[in-house]
N, C-alpha and C. Protein backbone atom coordinates (compact mmCIF):
# COMPACT_ATOMS: atom_id res chain seq x y z
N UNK A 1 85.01 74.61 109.66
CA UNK A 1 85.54 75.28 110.84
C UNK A 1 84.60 75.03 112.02
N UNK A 2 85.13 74.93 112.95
CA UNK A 2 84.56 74.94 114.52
C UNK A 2 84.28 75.98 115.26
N UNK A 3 83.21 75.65 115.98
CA UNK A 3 82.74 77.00 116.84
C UNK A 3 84.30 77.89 117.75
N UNK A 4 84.77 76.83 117.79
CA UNK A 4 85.73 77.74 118.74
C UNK A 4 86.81 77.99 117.53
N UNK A 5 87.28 77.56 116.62
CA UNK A 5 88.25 78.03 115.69
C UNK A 5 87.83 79.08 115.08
N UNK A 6 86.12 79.47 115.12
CA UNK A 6 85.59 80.73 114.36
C UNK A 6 86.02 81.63 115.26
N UNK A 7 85.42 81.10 117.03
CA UNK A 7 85.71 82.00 118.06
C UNK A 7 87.29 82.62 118.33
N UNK A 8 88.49 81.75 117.44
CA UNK A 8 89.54 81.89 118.23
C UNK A 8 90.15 83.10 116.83
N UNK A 9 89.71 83.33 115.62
CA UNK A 9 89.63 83.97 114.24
C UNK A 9 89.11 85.42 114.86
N UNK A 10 87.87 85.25 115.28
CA UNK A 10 87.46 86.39 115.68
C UNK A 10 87.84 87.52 116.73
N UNK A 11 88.61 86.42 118.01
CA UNK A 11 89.77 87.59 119.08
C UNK A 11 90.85 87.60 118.38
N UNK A 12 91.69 87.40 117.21
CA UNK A 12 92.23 87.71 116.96
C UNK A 12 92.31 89.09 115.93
N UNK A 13 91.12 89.04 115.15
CA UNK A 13 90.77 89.92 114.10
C UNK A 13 90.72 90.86 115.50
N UNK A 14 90.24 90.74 116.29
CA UNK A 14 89.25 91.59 117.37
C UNK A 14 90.66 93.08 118.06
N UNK A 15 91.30 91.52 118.26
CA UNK A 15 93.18 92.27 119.02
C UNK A 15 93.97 92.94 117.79
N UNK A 16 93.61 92.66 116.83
CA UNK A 16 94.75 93.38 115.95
C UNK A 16 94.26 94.69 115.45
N UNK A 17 92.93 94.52 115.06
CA UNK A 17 91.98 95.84 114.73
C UNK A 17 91.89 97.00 116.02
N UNK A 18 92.23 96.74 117.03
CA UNK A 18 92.44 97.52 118.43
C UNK A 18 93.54 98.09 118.50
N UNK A 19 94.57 97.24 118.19
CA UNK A 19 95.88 97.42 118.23
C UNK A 19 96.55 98.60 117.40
N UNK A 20 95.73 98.06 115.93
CA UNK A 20 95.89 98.59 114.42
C UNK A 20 95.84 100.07 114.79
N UNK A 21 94.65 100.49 115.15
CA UNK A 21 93.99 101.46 115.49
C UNK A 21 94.57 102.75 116.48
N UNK A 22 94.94 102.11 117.82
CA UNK A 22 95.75 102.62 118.58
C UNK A 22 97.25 102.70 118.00
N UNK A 23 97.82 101.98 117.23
CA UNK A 23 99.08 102.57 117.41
C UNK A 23 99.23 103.33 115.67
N UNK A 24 98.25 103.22 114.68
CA UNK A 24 98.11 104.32 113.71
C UNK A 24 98.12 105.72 114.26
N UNK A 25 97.19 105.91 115.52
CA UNK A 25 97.01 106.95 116.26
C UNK A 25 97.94 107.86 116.50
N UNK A 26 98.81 106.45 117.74
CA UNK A 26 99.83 107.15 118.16
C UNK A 26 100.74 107.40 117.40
N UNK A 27 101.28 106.81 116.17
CA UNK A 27 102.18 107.09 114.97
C UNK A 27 101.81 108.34 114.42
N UNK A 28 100.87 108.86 114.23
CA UNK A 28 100.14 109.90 113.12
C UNK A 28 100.26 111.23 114.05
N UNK A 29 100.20 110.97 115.35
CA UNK A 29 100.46 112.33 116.14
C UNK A 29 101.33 112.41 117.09
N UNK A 30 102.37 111.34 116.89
CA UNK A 30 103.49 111.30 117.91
C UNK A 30 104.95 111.12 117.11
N UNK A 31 104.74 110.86 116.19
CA UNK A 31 106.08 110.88 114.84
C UNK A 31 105.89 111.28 113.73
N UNK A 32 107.03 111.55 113.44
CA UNK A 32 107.29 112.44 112.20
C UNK A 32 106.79 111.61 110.59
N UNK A 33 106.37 110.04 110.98
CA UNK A 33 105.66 109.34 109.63
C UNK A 33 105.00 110.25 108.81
N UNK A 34 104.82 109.84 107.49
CA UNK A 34 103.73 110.53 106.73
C UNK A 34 103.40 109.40 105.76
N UNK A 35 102.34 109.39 105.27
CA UNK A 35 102.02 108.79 104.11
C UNK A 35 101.49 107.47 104.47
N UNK A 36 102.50 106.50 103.76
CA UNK A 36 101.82 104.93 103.78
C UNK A 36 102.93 104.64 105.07
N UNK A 37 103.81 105.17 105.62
CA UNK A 37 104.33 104.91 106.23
C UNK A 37 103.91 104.76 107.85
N UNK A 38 102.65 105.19 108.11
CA UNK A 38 101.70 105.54 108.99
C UNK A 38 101.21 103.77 109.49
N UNK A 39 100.03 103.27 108.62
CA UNK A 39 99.76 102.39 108.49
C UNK A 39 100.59 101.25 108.35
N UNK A 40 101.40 101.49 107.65
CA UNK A 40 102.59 100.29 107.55
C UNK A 40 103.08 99.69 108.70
N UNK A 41 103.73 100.80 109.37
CA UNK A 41 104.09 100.64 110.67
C UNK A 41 103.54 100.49 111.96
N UNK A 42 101.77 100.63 111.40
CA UNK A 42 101.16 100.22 112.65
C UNK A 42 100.64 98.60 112.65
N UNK A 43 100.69 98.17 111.28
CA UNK A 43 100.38 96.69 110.56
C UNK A 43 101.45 96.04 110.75
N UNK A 44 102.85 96.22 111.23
CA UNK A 44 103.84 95.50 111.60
C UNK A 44 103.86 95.40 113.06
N UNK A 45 103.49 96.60 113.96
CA UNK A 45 103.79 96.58 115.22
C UNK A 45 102.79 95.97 115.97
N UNK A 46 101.33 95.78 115.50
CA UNK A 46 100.40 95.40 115.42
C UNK A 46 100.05 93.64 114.96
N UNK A 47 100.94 93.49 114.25
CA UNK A 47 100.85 91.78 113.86
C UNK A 47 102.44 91.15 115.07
N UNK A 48 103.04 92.45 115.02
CA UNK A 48 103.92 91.41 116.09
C UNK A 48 103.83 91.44 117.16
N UNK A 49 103.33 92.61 117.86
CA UNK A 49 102.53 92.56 119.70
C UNK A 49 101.19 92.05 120.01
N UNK A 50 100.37 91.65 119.31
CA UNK A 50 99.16 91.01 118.91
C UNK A 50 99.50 89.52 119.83
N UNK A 51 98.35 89.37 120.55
CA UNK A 51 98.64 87.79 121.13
C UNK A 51 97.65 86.98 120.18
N UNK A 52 97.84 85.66 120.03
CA UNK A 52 97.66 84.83 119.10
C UNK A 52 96.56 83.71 119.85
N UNK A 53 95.75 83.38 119.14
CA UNK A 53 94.71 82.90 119.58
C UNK A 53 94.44 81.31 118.88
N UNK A 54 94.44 80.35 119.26
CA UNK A 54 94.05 78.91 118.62
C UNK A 54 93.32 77.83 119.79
N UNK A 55 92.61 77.16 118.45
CA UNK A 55 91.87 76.32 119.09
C UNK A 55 92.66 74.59 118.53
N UNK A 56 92.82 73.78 119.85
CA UNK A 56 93.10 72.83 119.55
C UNK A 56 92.61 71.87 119.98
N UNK A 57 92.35 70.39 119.67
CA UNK A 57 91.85 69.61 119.78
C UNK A 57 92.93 68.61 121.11
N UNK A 58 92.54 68.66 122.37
CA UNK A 58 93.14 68.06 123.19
C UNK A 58 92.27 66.77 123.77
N UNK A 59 92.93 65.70 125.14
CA UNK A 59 91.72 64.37 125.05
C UNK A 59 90.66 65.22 126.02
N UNK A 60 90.66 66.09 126.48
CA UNK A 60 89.48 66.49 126.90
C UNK A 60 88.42 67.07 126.24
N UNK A 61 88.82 67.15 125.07
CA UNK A 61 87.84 67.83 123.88
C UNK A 61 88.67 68.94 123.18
N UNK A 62 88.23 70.00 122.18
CA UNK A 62 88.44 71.21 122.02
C UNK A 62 88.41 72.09 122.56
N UNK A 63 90.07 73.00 123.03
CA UNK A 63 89.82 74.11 123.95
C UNK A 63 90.33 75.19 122.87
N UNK A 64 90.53 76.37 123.23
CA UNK A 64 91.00 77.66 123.03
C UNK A 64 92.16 78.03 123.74
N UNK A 65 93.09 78.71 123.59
CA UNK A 65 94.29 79.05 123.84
C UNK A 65 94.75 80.50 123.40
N UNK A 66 95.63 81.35 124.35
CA UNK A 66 96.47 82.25 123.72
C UNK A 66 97.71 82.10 124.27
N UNK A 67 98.13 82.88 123.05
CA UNK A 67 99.65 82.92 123.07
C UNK A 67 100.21 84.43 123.83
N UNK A 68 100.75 85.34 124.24
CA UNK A 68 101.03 86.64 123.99
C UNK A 68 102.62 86.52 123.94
N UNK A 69 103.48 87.67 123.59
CA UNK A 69 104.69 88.18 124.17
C UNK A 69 105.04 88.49 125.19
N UNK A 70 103.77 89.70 125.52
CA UNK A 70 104.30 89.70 127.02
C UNK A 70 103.90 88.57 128.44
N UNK A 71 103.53 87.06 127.79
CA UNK A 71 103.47 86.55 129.20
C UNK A 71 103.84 85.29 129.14
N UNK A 72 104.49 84.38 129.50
CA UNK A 72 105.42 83.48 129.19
C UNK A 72 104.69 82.44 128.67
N UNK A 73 103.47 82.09 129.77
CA UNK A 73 103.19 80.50 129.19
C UNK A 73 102.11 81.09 128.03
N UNK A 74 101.20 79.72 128.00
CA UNK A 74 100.49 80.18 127.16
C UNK A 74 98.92 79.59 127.97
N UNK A 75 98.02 80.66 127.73
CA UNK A 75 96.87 80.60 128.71
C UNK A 75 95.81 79.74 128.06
N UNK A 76 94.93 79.33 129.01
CA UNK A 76 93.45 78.36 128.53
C UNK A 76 92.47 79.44 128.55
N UNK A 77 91.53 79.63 127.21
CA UNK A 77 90.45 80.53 127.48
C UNK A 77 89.19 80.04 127.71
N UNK A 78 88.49 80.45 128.23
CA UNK A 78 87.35 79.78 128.40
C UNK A 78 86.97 78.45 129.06
């Protein structure tokens, strides 16, 4: 693996564990969930609003990239 494919692993772990977190939250004290149903539903809503992060090999070298939902194209990081 490559410095930036570790780097592009790590905002993603980074965005979903944020995500994870916040919307367990808001599930656990804003709806009627209980149980595994808590987490479940924050691991789905969470892997699908999550923007997506890759590194690809273009002729200018290796860049970084995200993806999101909410924004059409897809951005250069770094």
């Amino acid at each position: 693996m490559t410095k930036l494919q570790i780097r592009a692993f790590l905002y993603q772990l980074g965005c979903f564990a944020i995500l994870f977190l916040l919307i367990r939250f808001i599930a656990a004290n804003y709806t009627s969930l209980t149980g595994l149903w808590i987490p479940m539903t924050a691991f789905i809503v969470a892997t699908l609003i999550g923007p997506q992060f890759k590194a690809l090999k273009t002729k200018d070298g290796e860049k970084l990239f995200m993806k999101w939902i909410f924004i059409k194209e897809v951005k250069e990081i770094g």
